[in-house]
Protein backbone atom coordinates (compact mmCIF):
# COMPACT_ATOMS: atom_id res chain seq x y z
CA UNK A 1 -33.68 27.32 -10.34
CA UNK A 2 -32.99 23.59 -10.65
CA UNK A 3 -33.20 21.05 -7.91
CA UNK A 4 -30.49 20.30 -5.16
CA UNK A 5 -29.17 16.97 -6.74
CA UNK A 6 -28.68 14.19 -4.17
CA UNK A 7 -25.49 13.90 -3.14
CA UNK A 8 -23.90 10.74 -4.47
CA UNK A 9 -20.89 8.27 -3.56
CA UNK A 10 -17.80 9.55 -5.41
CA UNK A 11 -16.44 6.78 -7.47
CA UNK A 12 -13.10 5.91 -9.87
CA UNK A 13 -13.59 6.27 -13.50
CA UNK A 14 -10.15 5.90 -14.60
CA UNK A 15 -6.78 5.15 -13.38
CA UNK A 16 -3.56 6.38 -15.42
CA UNK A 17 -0.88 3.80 -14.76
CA UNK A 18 1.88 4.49 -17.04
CA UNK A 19 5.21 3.14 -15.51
CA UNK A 20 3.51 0.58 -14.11
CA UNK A 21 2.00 -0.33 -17.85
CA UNK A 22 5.02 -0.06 -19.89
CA UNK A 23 7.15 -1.57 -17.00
CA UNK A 24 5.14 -4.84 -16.87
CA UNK A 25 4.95 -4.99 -20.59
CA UNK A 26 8.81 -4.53 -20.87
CA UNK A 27 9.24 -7.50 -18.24
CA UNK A 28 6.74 -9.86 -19.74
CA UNK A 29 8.25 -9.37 -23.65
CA UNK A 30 11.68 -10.01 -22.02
CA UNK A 31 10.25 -12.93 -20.36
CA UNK A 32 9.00 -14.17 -23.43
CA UNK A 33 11.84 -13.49 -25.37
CA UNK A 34 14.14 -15.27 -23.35
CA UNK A 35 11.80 -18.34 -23.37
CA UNK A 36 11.68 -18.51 -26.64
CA UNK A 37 15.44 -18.11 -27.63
CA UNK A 38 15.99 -20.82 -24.84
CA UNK A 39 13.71 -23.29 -26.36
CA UNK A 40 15.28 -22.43 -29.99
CA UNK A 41 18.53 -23.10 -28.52
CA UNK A 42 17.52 -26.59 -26.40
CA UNK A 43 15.10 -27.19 -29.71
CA UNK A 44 12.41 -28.49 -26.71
CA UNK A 45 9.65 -26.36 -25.09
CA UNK A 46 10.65 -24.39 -22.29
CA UNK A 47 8.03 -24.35 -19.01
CA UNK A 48 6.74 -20.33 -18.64
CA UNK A 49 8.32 -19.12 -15.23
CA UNK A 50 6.67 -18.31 -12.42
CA UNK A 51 5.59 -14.20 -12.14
CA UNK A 52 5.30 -12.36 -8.85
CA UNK A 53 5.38 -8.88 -8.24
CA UNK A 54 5.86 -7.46 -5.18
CA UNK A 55 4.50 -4.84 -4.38
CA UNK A 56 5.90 -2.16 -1.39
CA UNK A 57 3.50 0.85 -0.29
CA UNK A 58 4.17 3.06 2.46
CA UNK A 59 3.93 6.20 4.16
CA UNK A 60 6.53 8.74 5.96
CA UNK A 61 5.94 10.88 8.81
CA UNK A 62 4.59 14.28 7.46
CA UNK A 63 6.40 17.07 8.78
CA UNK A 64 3.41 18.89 10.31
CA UNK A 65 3.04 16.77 13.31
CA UNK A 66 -1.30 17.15 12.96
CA UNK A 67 -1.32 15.93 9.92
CA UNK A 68 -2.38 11.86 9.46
CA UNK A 69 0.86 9.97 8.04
CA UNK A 70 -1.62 7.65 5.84
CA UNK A 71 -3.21 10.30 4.18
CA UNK A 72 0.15 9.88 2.21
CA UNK A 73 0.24 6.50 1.73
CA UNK A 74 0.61 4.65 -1.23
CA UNK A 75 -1.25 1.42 0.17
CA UNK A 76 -4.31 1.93 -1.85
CA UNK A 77 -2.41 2.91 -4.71
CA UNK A 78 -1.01 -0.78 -4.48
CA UNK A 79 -4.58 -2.33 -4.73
CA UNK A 80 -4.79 -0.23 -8.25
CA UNK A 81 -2.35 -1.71 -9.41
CA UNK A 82 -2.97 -5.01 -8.26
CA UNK A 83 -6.45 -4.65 -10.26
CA UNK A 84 -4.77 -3.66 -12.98
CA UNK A 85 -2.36 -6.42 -13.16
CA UNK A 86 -5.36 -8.79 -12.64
CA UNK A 87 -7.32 -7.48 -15.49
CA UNK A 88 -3.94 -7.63 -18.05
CA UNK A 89 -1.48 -9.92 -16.70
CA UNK A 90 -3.63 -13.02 -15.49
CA UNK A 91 -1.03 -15.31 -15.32
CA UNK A 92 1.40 -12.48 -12.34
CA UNK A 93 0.87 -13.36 -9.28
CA UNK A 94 0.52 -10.12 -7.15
CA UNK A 95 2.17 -9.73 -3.27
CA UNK A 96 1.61 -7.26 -1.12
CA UNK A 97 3.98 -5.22 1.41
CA UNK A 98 2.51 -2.51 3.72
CA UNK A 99 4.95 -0.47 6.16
CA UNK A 100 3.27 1.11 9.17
CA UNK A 101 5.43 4.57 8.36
CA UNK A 102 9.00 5.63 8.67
CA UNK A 103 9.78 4.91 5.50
CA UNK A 104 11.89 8.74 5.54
CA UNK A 105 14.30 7.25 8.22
CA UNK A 106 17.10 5.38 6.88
CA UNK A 107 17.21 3.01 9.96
CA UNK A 108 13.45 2.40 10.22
CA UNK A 109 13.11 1.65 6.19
CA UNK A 110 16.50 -0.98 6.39
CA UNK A 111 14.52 -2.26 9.04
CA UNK A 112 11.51 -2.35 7.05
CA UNK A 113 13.25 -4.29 4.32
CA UNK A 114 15.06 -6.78 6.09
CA UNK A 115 11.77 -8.21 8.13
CA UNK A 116 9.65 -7.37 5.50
CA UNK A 117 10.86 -7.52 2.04
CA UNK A 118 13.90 -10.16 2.08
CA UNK A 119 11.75 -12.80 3.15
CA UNK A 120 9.07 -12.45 0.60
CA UNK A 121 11.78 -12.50 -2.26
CA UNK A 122 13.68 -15.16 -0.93
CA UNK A 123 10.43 -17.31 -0.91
C-alpha cells in the first residue's frame, strides 16, 4: 500500500469563459469596425475610444435561512474575468461593482443600481 500523499492547496487550472469570450470579441470587432469606417469616411485617423467594462457581481438571500448568502456570489467570479480581460484585452479598462445581497428583491436591486451602478456609467 502506497503512502498517504500530503495534502496540498487546491488550485485553478482552467477557467471556461465563453460568453464572456465571444461577447468581448464581438464588442471590440464592432469597435474596430466602426473606427475604421469613420476614418474612411473623414479620410483622417480616428483616436481608439476609451474601453471600460463594468462589471456587477452579487449574491441573493438563499432560501434556507442557515445557509451563507456569499457562498452564491458571483464576486470572485468577477476577478476571473477581470484576469481574463487583462491577459486578452490590455487596452479595457476593468470596474468593479459588488452588492452586499438582495439582489432577488426588486426594491433592494433598483436600489442597488441607482447608488451603485448609474454613477459609475455616468462617469
Amino acid at each position: 500500500e502506497a503512502p498517504p500523499q500530503p495534502l496540498q492547496e487546491p488550485s485553478i487550472t482552467a477557467v471556461v469563459l465563453p460568453i464572456v469570450g465571444a461577447l468581448l470579441l464581438r464588442w471590440t470587432r464592432t469597435l474596430d469596425q466602426q473606427r475604421a469606417a469613420e476614418a474612411a469616411a473623414t479620410g483622417s485617423a480616428v483616436r481608439r475610444p476609451k474601453k471600460v467594462l463594468l462589471l456587477v457581481s452579487g449574491s441573493g438571500q438563499p432560501r434556507d435561512t442557515n445557509a451563507d448568502p456569499d457562498a452564491n456570489s458571483t464576486h470572485c467570479t468577477s476577478y476571473l474575468v477581470e484576469r481574463f480581460v487583462q491577459l486578452c484585452y490590455a487596452d479595457i479598462r476593468v470596474v468593479h461593482v459588488s452588492s452586499t445581497g438582495g439582489m432577488f428583491r426588486y426594491d433592494d436591486n433598483l436600489g442597488f443600481v441607482q447608488r451603485e451602478v448609474l454613477p459609475v456609467i455616468e462617469r
